[in-house]
Protein backbone atom coordinates (compact mmCIF):
# COMPACT_ATOMS: atom_id res chain seq x y z
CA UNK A 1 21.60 3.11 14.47
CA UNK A 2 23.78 1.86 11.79
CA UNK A 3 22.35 2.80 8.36
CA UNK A 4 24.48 0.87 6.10
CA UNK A 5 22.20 -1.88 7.89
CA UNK A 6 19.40 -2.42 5.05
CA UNK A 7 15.88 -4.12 5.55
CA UNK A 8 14.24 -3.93 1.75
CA UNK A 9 10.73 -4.58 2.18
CA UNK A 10 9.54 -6.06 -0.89
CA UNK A 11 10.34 -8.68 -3.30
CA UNK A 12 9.63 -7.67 -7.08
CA UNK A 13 11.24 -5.81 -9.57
CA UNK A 14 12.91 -2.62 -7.33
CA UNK A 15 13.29 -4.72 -4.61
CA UNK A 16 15.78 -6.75 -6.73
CA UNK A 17 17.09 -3.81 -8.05
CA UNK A 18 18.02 -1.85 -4.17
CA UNK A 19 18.97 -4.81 -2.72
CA UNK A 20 21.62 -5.80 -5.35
CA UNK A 21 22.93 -2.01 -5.54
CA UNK A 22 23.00 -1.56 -1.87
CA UNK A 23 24.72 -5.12 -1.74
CA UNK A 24 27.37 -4.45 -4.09
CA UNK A 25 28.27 -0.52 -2.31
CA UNK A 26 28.77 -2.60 0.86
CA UNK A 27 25.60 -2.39 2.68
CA UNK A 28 24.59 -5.18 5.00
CA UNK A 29 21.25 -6.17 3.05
CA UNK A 30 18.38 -8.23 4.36
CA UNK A 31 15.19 -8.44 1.63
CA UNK A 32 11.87 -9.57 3.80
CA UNK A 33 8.45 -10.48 1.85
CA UNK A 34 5.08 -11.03 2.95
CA UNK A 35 4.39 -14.63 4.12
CA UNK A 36 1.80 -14.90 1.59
CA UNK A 37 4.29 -14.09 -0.98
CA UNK A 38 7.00 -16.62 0.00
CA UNK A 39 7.32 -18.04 -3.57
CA UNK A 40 8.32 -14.49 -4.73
CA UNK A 41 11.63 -15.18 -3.11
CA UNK A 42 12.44 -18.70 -2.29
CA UNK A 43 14.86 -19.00 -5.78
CA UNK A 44 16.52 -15.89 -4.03
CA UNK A 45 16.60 -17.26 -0.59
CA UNK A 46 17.91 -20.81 -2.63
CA UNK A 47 20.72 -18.67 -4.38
CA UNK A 48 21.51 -17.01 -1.72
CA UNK A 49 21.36 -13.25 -3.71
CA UNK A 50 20.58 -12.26 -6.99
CA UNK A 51 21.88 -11.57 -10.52
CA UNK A 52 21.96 -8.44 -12.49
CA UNK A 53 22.52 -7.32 -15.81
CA UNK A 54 22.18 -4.06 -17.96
CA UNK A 55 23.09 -0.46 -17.82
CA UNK A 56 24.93 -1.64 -14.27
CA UNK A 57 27.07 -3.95 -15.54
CA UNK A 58 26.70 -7.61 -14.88
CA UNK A 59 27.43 -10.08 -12.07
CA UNK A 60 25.88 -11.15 -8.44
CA UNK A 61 24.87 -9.65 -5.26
CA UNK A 62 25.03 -11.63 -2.31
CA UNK A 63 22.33 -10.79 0.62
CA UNK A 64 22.77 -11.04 3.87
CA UNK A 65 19.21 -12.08 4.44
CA UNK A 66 16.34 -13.15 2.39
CA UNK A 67 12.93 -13.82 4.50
CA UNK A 68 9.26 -13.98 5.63
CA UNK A 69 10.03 -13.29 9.21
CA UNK A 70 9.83 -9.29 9.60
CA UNK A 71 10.91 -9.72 13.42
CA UNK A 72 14.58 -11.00 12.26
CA UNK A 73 14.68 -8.81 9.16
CA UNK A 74 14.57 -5.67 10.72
CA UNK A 75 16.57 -6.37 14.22
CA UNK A 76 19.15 -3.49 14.97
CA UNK A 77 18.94 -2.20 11.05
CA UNK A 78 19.13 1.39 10.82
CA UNK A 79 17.50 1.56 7.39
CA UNK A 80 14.28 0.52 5.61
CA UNK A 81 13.00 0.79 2.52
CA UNK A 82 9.94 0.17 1.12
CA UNK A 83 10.05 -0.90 -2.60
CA UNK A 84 6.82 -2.10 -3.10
CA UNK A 85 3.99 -0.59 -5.37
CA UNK A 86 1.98 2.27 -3.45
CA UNK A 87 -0.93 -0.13 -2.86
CA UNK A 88 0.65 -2.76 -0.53
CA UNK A 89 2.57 -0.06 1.18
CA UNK A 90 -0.50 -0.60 4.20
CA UNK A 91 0.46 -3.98 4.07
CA UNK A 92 4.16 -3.98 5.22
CA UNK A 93 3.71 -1.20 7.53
CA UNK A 94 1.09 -3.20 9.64
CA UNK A 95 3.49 -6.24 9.33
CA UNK A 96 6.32 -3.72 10.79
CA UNK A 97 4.48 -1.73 13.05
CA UNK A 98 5.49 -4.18 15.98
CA UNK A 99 8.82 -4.23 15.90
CA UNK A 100 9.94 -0.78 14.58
CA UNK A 101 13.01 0.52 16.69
CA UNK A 102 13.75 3.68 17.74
CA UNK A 103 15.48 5.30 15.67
CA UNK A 104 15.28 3.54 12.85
CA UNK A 105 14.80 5.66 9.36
CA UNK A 106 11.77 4.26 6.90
CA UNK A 107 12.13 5.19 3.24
CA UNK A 108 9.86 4.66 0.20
CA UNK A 109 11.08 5.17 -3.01
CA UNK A 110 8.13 6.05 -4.85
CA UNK A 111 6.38 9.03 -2.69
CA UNK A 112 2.66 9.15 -3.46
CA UNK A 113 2.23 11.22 0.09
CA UNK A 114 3.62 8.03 2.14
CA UNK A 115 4.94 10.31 5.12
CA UNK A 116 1.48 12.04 5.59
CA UNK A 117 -0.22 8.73 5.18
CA UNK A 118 1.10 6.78 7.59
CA UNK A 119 3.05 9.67 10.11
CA UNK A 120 -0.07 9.56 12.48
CA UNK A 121 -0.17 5.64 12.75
CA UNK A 122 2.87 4.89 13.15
CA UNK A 123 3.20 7.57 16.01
CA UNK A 124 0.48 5.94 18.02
CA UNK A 125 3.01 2.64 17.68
CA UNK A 126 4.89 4.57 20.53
CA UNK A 127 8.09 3.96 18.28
CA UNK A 128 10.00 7.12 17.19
CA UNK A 129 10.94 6.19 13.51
CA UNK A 130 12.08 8.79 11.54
CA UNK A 131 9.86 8.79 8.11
CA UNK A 132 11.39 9.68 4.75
CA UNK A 133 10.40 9.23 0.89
CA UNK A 134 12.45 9.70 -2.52
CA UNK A 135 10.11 11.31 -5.04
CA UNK A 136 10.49 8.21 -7.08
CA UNK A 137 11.92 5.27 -7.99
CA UNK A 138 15.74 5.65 -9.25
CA UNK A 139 15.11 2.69 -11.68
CA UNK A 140 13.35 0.95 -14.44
CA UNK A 141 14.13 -2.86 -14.73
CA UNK A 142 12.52 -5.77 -15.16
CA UNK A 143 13.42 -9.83 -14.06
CA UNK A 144 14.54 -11.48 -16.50
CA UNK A 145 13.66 -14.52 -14.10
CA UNK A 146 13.19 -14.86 -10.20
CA UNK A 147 16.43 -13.97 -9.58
CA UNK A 148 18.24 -11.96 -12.33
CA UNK A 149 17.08 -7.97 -12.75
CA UNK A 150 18.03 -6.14 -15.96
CA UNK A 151 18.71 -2.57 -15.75
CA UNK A 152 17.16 -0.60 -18.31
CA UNK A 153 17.97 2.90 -16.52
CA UNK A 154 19.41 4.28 -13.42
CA UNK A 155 18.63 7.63 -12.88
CA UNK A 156 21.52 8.89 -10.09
CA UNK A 157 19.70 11.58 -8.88
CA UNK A 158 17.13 11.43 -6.47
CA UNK A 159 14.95 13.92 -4.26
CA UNK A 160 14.08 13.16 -0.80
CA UNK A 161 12.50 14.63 2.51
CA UNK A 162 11.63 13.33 5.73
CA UNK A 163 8.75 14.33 7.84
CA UNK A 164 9.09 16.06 9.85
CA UNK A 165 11.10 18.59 7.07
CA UNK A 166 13.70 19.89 10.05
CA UNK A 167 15.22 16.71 10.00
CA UNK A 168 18.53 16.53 8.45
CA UNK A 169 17.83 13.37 6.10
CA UNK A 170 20.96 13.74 4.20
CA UNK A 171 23.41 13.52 6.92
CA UNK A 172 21.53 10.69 8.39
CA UNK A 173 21.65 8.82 5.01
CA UNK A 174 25.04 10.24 3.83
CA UNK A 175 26.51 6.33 3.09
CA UNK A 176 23.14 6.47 0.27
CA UNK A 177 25.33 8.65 -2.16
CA UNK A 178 27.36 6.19 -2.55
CA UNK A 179 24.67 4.44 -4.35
CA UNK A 180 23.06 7.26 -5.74
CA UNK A 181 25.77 10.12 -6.46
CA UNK A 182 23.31 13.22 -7.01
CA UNK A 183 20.94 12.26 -4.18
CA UNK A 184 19.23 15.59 -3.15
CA UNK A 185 17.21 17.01 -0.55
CA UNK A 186 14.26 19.13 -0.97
CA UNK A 187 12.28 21.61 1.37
CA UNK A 188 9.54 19.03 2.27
CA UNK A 189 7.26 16.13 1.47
CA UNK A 190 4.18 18.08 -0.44
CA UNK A 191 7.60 18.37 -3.13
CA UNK A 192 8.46 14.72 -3.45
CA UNK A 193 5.06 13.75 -3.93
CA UNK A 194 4.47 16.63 -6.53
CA UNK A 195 7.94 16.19 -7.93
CA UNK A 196 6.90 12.37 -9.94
CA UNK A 197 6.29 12.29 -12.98
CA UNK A 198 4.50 8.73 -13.21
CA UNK A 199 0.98 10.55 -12.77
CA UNK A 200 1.70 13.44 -15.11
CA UNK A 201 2.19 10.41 -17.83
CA UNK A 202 0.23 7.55 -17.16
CA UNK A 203 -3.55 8.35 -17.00
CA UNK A 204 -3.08 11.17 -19.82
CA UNK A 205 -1.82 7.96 -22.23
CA UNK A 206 -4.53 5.92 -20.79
CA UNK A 207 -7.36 8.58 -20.97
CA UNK A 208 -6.13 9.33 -24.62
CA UNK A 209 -6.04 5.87 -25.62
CA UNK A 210 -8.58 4.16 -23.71
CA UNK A 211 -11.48 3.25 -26.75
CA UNK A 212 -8.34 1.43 -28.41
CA UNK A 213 -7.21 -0.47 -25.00
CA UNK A 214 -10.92 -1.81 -24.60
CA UNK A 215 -10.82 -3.32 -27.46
CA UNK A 216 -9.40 -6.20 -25.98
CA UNK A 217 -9.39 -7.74 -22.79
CA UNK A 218 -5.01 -7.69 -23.09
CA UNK A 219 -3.68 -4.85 -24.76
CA UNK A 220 -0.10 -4.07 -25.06
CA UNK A 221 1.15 -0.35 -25.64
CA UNK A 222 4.48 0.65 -26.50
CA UNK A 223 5.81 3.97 -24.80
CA UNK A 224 7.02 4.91 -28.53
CA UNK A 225 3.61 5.11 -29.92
CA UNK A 226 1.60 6.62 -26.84
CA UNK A 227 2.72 10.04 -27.20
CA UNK A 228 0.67 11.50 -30.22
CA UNK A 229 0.49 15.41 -29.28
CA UNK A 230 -3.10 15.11 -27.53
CA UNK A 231 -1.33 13.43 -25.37
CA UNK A 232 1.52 15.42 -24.73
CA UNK A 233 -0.42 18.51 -24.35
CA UNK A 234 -2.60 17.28 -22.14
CA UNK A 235 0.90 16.27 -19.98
CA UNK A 236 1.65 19.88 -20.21
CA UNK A 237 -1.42 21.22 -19.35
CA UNK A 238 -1.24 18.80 -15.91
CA UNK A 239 2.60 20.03 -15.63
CA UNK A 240 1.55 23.75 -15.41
CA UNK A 241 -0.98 22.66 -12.29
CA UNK A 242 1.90 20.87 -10.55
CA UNK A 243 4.04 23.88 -10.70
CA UNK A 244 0.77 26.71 -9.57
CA UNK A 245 0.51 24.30 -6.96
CA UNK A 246 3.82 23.84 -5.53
CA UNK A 247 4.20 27.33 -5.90
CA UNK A 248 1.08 28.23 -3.41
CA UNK A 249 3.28 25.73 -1.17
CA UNK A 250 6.53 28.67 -1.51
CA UNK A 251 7.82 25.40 -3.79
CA UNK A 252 10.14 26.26 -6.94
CA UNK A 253 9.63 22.93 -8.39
CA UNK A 254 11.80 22.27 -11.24
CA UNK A 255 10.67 20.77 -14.68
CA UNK A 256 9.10 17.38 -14.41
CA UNK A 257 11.00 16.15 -17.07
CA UNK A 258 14.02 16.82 -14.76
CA UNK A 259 13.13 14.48 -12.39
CA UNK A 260 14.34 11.78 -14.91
CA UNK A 261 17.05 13.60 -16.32
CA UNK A 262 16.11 14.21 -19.91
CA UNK A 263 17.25 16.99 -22.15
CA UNK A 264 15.49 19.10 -24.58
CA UNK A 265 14.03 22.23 -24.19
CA UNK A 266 10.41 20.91 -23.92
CA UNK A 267 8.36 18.13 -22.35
CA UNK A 268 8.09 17.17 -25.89
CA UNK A 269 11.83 17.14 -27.06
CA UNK A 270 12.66 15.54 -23.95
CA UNK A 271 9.80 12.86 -24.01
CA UNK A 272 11.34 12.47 -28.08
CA UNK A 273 14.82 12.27 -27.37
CA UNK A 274 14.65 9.81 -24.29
CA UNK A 275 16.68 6.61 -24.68
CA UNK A 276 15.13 5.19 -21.61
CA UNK A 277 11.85 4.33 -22.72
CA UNK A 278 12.42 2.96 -26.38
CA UNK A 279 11.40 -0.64 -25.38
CA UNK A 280 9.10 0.40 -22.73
CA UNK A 281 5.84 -0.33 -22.73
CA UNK A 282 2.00 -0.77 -20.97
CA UNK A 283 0.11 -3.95 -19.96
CA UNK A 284 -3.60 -3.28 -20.03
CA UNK A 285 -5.81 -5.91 -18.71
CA UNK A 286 -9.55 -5.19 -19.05
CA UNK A 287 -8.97 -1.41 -19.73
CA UNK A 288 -6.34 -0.66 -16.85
CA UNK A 289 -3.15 -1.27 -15.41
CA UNK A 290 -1.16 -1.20 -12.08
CA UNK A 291 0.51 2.04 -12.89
CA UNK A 292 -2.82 3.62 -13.61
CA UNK A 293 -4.25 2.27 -10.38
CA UNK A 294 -1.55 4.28 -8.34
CA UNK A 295 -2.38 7.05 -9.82
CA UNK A 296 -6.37 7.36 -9.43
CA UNK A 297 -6.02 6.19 -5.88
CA UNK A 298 -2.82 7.57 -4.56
CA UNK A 299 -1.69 10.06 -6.84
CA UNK A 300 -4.27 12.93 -8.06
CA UNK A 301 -6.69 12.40 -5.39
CA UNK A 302 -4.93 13.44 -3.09
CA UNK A 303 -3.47 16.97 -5.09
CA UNK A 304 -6.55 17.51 -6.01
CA UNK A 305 -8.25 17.61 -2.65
CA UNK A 306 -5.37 19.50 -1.14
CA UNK A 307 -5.64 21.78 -4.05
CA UNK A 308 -9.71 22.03 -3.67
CA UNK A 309 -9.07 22.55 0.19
CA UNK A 310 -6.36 25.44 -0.48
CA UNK A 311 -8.59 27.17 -3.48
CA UNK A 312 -5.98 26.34 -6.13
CA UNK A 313 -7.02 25.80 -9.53
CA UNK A 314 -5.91 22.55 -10.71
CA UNK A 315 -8.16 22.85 -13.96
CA UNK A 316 -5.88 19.41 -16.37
CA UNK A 317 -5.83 17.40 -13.28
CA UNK A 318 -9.19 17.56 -12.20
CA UNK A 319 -10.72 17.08 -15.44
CA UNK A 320 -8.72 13.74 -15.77
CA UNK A 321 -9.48 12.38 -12.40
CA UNK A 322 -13.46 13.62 -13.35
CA UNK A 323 -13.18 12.25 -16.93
CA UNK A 324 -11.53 8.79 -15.46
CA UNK A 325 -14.60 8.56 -12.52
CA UNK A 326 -16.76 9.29 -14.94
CA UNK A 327 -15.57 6.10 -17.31
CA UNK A 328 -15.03 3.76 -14.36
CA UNK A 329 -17.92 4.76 -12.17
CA UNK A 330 -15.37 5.09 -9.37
CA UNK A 331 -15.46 8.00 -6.91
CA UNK A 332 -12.24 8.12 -6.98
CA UNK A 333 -11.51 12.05 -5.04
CA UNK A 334 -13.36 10.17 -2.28
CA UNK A 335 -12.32 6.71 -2.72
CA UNK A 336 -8.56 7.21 -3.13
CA UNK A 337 -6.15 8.75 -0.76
CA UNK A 338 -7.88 13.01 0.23
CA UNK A 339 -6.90 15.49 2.42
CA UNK A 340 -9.18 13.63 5.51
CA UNK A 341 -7.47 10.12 5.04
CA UNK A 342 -4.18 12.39 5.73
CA UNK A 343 -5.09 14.03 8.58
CA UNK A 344 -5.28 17.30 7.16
CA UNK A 345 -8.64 18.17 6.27
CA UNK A 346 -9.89 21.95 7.04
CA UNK A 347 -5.82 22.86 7.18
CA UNK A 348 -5.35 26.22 4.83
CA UNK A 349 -1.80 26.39 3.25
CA UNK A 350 0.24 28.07 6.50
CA UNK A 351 -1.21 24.85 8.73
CA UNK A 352 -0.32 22.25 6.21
CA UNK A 353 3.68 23.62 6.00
CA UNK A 354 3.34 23.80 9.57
CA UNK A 355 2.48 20.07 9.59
CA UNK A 356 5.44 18.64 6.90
CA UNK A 357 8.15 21.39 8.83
CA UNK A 358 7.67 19.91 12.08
CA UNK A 359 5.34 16.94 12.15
CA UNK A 360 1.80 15.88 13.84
């Protein structure tokens, strides 16, 4: 099937952002939303594509489709990708699930284990869709209104794997470099999922900060002043678990702060000297945010129970996840995504590479 045919599921802030990149390389693009959602992207579907501004330049990017109807956005396209945050991800796949095509190759940008997740029930569709995930999302940005997205970053490189790993996902999606120059693939999905840095940063700034975000029932925190050393260390200390891990996996998994290409020797220097993040900031809303929330449920739960299964000592990320059920009175090793909800409970490391090589 033809990949530079593009179905973005998803209609906030990276869905923007793909669809008007994709547009503007020359990419047929049709952007689909849940029903319930409509209003997300009528002004889009009224404009007929969307604005952009920042780091990318500035102008328009004209879709070739903007709907609720999942049935005509994903006809005869030979690529989908799923932009939306980690928790709806259940959502579009059920919508899809009818009328995947064989195939057809389904990316997520942001991994959070999405192959393993949803490999199984997808297979019992009877559909042979070929499953892939980048480790994470190649932007931040943020509307400016429904239908205008400002770059703050693009990151051009990208890791990605498919599931099962002997797929060649690079030659399938060769026409992607052209959007994203320094896309790379890596040995395997257990990588892309450890190989994100969003869970390494956001419930240590949380955790660290917490008594001063309950303070109110809003609370706004700029990156800038979340990153006291505590804090930092306590990203290191999860950093060195992330690499014992993916090394009991025969991973070499290069510095997280690679993953968003920043310099500096350190997590530190690099954390100090990024550009990126000098007007970024948290929204906290009773305690939490949306970030955090794909972490404790999609995010450490899930390396930690593969990493309990496996006997690795994951000493900084347990204590977190423990320290964070302990605070919410949420189980969350048991109410989050585990080794079970994957479909690889009892596996010891040898059976789990067998499963990412070469599939259920």
């Amino acid at each position: 099937m033809d990949v530079c045919r593009v179905t973005i599921l998803g209609g906030g802030n990276v869905a923007l952002a793909t669809s008007v990149e994709l547009s503007n390389a020359g990419f047929a693009v049709n952007m689909f939303e849940l029903p319930e959602f409509k209003l997300n992207i009528q002004p889009i579907i009224e404009k007929g594509g969307i604005e952009y501004s920042g780091v990318t330049g500035r102008g328009f990017g004209k879709l070739n489709m903007v709907t609720t109807d999942i049935k005509k956005a994903l006809k005869d396209d030979g690529m989908i990708i799923l932009t939306a945050p980690v928790f709806a991800h259940g959502q579009f796949i059920d919508a899809c699930l009818p009328y995947f095509q064989d195939g057809q190759v389904l990316l997520t940008e942001t991994a959070y284990f999405f192959c393993l997740r949803f490999a199984r029930k997808i297979q019992q569709n009877g559909k042979h869709v070929i499953l892939a995930e980048m480790n994470q999302s190649p932007y931040t940005c943020a509307k400016k209104n429904p239908t205008h997205i400002f770059f703050n970053a693009k990151r051009n490189e990208a890791f990605i794997a498919a599931l099962p790993a002997t797929t060649n996902i690079m030659e399938l999606l060769k026409p992607l470099k052209s959007v994203y120059p320094d896309l790379a693939s890596v040995p395997n999905v257990i990588q892309t999922s450890l190989d994100n840095m969003n869970w390494i940063a956001h419930p240590p700034i949380t955790l660290l900060h917490r008594g001063l975000i309950e303070r109110s029932r809003k609370y706004y925190l700029p990156l800038r002043d979340a990153l006291p050393h505590s804090v930092i260390r306590l990203m290191e200390a999860m950093e060195r678990d992330r690499v014992v891990l993916g090394r009991a996996f025969g991973l070499d998994l290069p510095p997280i702060k690679h993953t968003f290409e920043m310099g500096g020797e350190t997590l530190e220097e690099a954390l100090r000297l990024s550009t990126e993040y000098e007007t970024f900031g948290y929204d906290y809303k009773s305690g939490s945010c949306p970030y955090l929330m794909e972490d404790l449920y999609y995010a450490l739960p899930p390396i930690v129970s593969i990493a309990n299964q496996v006997n690795v000592p994951v000493p900084a990320m347990s204590a977190v996840l423990r320290l964070f059920t302990i605070i919410d009175n949420i189980d969350y090793l048991n109410e989050g995504v585990n080794v079970e909800k994957m479909g690889i409970e009892s596996m010891n490391v040898d059976e789990i590479r067998q499963i990412v090589e070469n599939g259920f």
